[in-house]
N, C-alpha and C. Protein backbone atom coordinates (compact mmCIF):
# COMPACT_ATOMS: atom_id res chain seq x y z
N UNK A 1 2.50 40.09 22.79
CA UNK A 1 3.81 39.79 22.26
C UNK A 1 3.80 38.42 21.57
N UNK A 2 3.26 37.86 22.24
CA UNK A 2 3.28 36.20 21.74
C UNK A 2 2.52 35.75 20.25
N UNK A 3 1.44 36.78 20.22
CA UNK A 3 0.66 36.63 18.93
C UNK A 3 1.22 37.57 18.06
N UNK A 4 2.13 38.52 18.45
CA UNK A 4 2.99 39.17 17.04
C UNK A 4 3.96 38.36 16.79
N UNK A 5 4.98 37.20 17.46
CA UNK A 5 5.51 36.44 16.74
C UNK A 5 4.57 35.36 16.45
N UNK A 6 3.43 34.76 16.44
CA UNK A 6 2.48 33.88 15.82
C UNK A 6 3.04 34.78 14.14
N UNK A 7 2.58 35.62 14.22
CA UNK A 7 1.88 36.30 12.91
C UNK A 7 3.24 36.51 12.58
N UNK A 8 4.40 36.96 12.40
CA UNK A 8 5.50 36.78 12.04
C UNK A 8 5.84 36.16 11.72
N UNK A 9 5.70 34.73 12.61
CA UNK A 9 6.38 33.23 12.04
C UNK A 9 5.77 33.06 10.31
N UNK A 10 4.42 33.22 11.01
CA UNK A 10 3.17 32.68 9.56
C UNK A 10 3.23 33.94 8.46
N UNK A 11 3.56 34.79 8.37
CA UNK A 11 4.29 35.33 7.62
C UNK A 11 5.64 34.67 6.58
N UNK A 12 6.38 35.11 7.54
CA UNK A 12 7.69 34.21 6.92
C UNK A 12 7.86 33.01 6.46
N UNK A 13 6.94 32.07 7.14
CA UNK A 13 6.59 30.71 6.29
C UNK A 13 5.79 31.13 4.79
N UNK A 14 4.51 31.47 4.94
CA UNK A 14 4.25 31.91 3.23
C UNK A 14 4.96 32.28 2.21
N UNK A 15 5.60 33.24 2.85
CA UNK A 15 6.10 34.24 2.23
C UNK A 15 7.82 33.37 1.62
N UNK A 16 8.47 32.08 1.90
CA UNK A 16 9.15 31.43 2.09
C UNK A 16 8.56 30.24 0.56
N UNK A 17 7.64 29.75 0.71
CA UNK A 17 7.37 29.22 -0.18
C UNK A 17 6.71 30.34 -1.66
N UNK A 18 6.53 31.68 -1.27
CA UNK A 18 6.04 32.33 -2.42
C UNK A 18 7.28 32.69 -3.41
N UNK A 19 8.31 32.65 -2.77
CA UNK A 19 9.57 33.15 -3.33
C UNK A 19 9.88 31.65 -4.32
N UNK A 20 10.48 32.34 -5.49
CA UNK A 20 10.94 30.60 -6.26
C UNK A 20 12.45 30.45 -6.10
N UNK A 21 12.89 29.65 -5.67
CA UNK A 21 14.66 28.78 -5.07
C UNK A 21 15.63 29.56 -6.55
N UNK A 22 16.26 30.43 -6.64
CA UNK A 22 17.37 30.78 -7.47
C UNK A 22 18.03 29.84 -7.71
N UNK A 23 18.70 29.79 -9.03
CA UNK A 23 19.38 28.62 -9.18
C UNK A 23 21.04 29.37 -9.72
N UNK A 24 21.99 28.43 -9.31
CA UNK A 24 23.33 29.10 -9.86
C UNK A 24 23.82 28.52 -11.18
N UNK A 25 24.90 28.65 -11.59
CA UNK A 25 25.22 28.27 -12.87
C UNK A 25 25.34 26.67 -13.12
N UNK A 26 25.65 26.61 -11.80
CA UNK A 26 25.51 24.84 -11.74
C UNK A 26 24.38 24.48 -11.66
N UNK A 27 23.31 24.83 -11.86
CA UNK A 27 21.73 24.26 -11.24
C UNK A 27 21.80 24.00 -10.43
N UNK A 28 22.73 24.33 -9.22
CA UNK A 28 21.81 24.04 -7.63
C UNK A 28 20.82 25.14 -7.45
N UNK A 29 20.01 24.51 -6.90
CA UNK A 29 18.80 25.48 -6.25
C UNK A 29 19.32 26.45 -5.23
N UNK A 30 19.17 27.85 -5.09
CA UNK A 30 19.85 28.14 -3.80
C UNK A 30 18.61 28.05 -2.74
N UNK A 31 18.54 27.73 -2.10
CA UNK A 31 17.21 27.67 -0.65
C UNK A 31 17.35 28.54 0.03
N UNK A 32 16.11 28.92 1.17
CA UNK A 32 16.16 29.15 2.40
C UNK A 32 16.47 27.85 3.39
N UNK A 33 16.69 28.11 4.41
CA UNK A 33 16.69 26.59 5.51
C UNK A 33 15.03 26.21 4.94
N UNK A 34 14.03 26.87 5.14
CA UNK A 34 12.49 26.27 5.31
C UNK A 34 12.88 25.64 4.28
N UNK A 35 13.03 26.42 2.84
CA UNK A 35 12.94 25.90 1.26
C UNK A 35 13.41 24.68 1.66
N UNK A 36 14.71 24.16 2.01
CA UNK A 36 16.02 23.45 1.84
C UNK A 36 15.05 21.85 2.54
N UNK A 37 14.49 22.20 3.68
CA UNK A 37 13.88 21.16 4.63
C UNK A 37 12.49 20.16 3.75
N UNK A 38 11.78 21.22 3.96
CA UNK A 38 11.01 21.42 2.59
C UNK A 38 11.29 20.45 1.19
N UNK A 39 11.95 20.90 0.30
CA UNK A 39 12.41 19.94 -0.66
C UNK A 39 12.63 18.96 -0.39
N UNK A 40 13.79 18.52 1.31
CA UNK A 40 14.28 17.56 1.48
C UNK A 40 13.18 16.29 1.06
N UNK A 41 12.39 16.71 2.32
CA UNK A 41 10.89 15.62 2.85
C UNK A 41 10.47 15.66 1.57
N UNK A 42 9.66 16.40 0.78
CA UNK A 42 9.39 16.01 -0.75
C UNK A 42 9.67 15.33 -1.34
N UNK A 43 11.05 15.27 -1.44
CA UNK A 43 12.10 14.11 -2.01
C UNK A 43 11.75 12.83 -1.48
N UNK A 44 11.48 12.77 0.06
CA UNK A 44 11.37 11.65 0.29
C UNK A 44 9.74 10.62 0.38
N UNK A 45 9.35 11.13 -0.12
CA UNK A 45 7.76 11.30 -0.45
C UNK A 45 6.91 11.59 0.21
N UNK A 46 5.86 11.41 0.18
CA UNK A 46 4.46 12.27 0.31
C UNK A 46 4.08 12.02 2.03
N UNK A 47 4.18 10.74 2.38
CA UNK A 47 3.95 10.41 3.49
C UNK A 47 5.27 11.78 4.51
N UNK A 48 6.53 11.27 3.98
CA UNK A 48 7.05 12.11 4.90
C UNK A 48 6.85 13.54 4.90
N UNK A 49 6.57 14.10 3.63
CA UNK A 49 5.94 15.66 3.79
C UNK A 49 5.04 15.74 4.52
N UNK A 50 3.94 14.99 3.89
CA UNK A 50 2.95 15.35 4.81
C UNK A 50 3.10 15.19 6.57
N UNK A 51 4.23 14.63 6.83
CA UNK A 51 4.20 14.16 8.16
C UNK A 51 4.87 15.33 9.30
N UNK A 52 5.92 16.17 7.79
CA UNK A 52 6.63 16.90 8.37
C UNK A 52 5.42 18.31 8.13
N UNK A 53 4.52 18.56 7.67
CA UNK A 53 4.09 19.99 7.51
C UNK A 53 2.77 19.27 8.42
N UNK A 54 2.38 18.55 8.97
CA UNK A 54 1.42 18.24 9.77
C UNK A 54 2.40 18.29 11.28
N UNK A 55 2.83 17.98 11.20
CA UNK A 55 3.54 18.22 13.14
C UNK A 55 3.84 20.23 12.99
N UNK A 56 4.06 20.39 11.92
CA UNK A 56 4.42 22.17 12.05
C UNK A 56 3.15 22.95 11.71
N UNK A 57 2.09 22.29 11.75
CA UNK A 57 0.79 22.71 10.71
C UNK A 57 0.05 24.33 11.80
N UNK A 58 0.89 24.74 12.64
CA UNK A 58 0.52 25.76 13.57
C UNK A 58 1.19 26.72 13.19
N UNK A 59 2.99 26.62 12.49
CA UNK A 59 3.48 27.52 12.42
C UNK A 59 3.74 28.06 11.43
N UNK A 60 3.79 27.12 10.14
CA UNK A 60 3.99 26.84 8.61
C UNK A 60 2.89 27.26 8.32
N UNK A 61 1.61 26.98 8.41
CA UNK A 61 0.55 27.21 7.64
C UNK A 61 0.34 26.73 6.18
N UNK A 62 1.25 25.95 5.70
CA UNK A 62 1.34 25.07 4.56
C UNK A 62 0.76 24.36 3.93
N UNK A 63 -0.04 24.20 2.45
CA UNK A 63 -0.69 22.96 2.43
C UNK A 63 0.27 22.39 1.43
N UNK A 64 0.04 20.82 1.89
CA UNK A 64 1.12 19.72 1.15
C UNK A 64 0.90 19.99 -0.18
N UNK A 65 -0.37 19.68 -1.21
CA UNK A 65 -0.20 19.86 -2.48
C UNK A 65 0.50 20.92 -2.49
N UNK A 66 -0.18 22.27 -2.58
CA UNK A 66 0.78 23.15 -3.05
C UNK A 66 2.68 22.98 -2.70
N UNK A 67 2.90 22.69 -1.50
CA UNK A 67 4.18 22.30 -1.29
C UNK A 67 4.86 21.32 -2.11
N UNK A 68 4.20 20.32 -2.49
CA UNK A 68 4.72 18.94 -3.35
C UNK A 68 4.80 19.66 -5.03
N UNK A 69 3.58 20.17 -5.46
CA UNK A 69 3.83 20.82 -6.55
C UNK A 69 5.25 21.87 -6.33
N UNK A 70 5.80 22.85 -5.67
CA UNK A 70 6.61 23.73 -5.88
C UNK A 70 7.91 22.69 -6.02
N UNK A 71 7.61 21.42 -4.81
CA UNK A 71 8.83 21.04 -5.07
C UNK A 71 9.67 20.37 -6.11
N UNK A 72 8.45 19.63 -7.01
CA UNK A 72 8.39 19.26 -8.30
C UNK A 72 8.89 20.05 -9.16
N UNK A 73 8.24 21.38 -9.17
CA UNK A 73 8.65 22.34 -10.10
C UNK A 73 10.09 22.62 -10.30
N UNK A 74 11.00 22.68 -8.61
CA UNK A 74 11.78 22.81 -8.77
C UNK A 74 12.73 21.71 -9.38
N UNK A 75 12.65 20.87 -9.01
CA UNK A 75 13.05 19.46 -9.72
C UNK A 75 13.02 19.49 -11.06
N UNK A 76 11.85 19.78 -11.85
CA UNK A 76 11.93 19.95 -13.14
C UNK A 76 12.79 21.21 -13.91
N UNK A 77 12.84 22.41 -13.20
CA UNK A 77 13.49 23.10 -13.83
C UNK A 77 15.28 22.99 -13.48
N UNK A 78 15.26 21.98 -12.42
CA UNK A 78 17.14 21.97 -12.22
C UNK A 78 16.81 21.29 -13.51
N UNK A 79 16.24 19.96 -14.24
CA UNK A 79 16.60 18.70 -15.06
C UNK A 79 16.64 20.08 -16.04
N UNK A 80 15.72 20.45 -16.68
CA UNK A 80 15.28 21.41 -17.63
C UNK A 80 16.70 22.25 -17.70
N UNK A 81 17.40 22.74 -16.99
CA UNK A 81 18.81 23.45 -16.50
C UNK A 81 19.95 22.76 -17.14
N UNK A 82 19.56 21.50 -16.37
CA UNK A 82 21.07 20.55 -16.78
C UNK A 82 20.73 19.86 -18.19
N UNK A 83 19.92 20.03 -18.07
CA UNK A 83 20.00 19.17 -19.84
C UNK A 83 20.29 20.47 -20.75
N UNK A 84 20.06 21.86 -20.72
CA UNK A 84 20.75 22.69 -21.48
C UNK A 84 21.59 23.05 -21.65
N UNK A 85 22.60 22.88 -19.74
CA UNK A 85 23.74 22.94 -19.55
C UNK A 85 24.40 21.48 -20.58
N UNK A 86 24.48 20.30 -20.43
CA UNK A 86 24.62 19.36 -21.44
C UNK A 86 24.72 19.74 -22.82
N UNK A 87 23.44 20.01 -23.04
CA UNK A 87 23.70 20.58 -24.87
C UNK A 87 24.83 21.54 -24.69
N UNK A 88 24.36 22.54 -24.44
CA UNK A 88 26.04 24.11 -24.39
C UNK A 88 27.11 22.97 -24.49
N UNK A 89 27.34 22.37 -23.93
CA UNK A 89 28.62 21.98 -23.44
C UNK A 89 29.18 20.78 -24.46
N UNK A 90 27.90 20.09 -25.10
CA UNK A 90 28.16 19.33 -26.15
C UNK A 90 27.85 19.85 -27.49
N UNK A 91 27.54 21.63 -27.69
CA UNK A 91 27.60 22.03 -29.05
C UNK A 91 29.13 22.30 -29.79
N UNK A 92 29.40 21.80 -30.92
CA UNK A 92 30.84 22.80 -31.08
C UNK A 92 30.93 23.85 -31.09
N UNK A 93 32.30 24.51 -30.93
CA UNK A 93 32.41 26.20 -30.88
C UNK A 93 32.87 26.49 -32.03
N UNK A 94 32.44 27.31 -32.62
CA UNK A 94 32.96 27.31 -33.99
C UNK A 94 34.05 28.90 -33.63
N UNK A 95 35.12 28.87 -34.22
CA UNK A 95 36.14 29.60 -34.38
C UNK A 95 36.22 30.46 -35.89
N UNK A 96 36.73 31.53 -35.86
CA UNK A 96 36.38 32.53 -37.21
C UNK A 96 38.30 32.43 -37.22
């Protein structure tokens, strides 16, 4: 029993970072909790990621680069988001 939730957990962790964060019309990212935690520590740099996927490094199965890259990514595509949202919003509308 105990090693089918091992393999479950470590499942759902992969499988958690394989998925990419949806974003809504506002560019928030939508997360999972993992995603959400995840980004947080990223944000706060490298030391604290790594600090946080090394104390979970049994259940996560995570490696930091790849984690730091996704979280980047996402970062770049909210900016990438809002700066288009910006233009739209600062093009005129032209009326017929």
């Amino acid at each position: 029993m105990k090693s089918f939730i091992f393999a479950l957990a470590a499942l759902t962790s992969g499988a958690a970072m394989a998925q990419n964060a949806s974003s809504s019309a506002t560019c928030v990212p939508q997360f999972t909790g993992l995603q959400e935690r995840l980004y947080q520590k990223a944000g706060e740099g490298p030391d604290a990621l790594r600090d946080f996927i090394f104390i979970r490094r049994g259940i996560l199965q995570l490696d930091v680069y790849e984690t730091a890259s996704w979280a980047d990514s996402v970062s770049q595509e909210r900016a990438a988001c809002m700066k288009q949202s910006a233009h739209a919003q600062a093009a005129p509308q032209l009326t017929l």
